[in-house]
Protein backbone atom coordinates (compact mmCIF):
# COMPACT_ATOMS: atom_id res chain seq x y z
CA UNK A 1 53.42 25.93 -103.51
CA UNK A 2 49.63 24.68 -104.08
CA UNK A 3 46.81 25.41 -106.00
CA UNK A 4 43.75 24.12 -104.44
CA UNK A 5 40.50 23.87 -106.68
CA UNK A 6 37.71 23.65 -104.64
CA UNK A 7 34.24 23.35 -105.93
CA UNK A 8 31.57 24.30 -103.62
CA UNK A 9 27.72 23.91 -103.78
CA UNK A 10 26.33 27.56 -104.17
CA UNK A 11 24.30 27.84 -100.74
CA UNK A 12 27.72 27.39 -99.17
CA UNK A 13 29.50 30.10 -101.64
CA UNK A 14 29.13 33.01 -98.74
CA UNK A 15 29.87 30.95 -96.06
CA UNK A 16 33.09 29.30 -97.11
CA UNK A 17 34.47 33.01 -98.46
CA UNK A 18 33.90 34.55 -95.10
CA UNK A 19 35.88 31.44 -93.59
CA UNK A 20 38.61 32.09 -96.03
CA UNK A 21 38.87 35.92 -95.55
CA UNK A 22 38.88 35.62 -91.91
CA UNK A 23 41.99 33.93 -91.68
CA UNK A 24 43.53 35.87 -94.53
CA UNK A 25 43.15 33.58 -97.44
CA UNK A 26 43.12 34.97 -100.73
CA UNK A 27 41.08 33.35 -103.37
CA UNK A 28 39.59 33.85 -107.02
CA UNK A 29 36.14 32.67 -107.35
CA UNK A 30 34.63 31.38 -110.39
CA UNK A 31 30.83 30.26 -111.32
CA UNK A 32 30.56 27.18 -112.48
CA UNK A 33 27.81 24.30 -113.09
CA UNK A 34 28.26 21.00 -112.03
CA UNK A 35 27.48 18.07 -114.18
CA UNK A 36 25.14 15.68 -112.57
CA UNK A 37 22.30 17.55 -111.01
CA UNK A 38 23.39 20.69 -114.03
CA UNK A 39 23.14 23.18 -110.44
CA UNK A 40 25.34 26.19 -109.64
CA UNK A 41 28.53 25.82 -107.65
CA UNK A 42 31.65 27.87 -106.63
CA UNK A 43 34.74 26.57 -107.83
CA UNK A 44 38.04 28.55 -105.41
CA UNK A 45 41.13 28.78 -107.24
CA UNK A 46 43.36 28.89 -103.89
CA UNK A 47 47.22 29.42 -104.23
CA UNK A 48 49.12 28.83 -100.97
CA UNK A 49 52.12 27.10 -99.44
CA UNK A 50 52.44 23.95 -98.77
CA UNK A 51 52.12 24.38 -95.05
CA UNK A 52 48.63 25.73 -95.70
CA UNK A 53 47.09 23.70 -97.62
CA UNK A 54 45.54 21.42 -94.50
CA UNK A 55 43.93 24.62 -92.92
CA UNK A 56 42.20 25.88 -96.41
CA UNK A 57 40.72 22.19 -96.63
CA UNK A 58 39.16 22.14 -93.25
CA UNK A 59 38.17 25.30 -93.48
CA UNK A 60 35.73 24.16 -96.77
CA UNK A 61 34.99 21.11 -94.97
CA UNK A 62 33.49 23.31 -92.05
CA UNK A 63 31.14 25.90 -94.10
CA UNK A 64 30.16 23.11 -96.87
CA UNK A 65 27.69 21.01 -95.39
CA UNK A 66 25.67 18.33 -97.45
CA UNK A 67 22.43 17.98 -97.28
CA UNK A 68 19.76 15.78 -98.86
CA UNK A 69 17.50 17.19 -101.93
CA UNK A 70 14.62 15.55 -103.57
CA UNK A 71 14.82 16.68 -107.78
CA UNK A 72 12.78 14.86 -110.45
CA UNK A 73 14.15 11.93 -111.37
CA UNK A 74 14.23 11.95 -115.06
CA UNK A 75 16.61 15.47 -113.94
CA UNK A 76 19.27 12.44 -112.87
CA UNK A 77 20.78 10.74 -115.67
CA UNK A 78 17.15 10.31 -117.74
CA UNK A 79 15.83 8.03 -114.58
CA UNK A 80 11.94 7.68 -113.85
CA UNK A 81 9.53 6.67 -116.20
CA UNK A 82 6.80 9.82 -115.23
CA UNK A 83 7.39 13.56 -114.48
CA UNK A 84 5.99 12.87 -111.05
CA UNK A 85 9.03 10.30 -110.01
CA UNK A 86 11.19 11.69 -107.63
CA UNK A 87 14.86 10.40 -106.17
CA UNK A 88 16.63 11.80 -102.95
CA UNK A 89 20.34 12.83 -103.37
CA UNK A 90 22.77 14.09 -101.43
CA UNK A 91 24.13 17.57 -102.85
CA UNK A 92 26.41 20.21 -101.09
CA UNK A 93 30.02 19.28 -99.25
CA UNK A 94 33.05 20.15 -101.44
CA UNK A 95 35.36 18.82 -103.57
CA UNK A 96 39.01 19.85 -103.32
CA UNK A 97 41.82 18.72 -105.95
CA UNK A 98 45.24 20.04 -104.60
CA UNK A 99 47.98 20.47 -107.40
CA UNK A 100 51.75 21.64 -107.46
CA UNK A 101 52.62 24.93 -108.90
CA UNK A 102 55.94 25.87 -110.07
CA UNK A 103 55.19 29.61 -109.95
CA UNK A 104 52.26 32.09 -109.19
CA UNK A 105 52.82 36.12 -109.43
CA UNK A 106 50.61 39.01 -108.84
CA UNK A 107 51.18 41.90 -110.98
């Protein structure tokens, strides 16, 4: 078995949980912040088999889609001298960590 940890940007959160429930996955969702930009995300605590773990990655990589933002740039590591400095990154996709699991239960 797997456990899949996969941290999606917020304006994706609905799209990637309808993908998941309509082919039957079953995941725990947890709000989380990320650490760069300091923006909500989604993180999916997926437990599967092995054999599924391809399908639940694709699937994220289908409803997460990245997209370019402009945020002040003293928001991005303390860059830019004046409030009015700008930078463009690229926020959105998702990023999936895939462990082993000796044993998950239900109760």
């Amino acid at each position: 078995m797997k456990l899949i940890y996969a941290i999606v940007n917020n304006d994706d959160t609905y799209a990637v949980s309808k993908g998941l429930g309509a082919e039957g996955i079953r995941a725990t969702k947890l709000a989380t912040t990320g650490g760069f930009l300091l923006k909500g995300n989604t993180t999916y605590m997926i437990c599967c088999e092995d054999d599924m773990v391809d399908k639940v990655v694709e699937i994220c990589k289908q409803y997460s889609k990245k997209r370019k933002q402009t945020v002040s740039a003293s928001s991005v590591s303390g860059l830019g001298t004046y409030p009015t400095d700008t930078v463009e990154v690229t926020i959105g996709g998702a990023t999936i960590f895939v462990t082993d699991i000796e044993r998950f239960e239900q109760v």
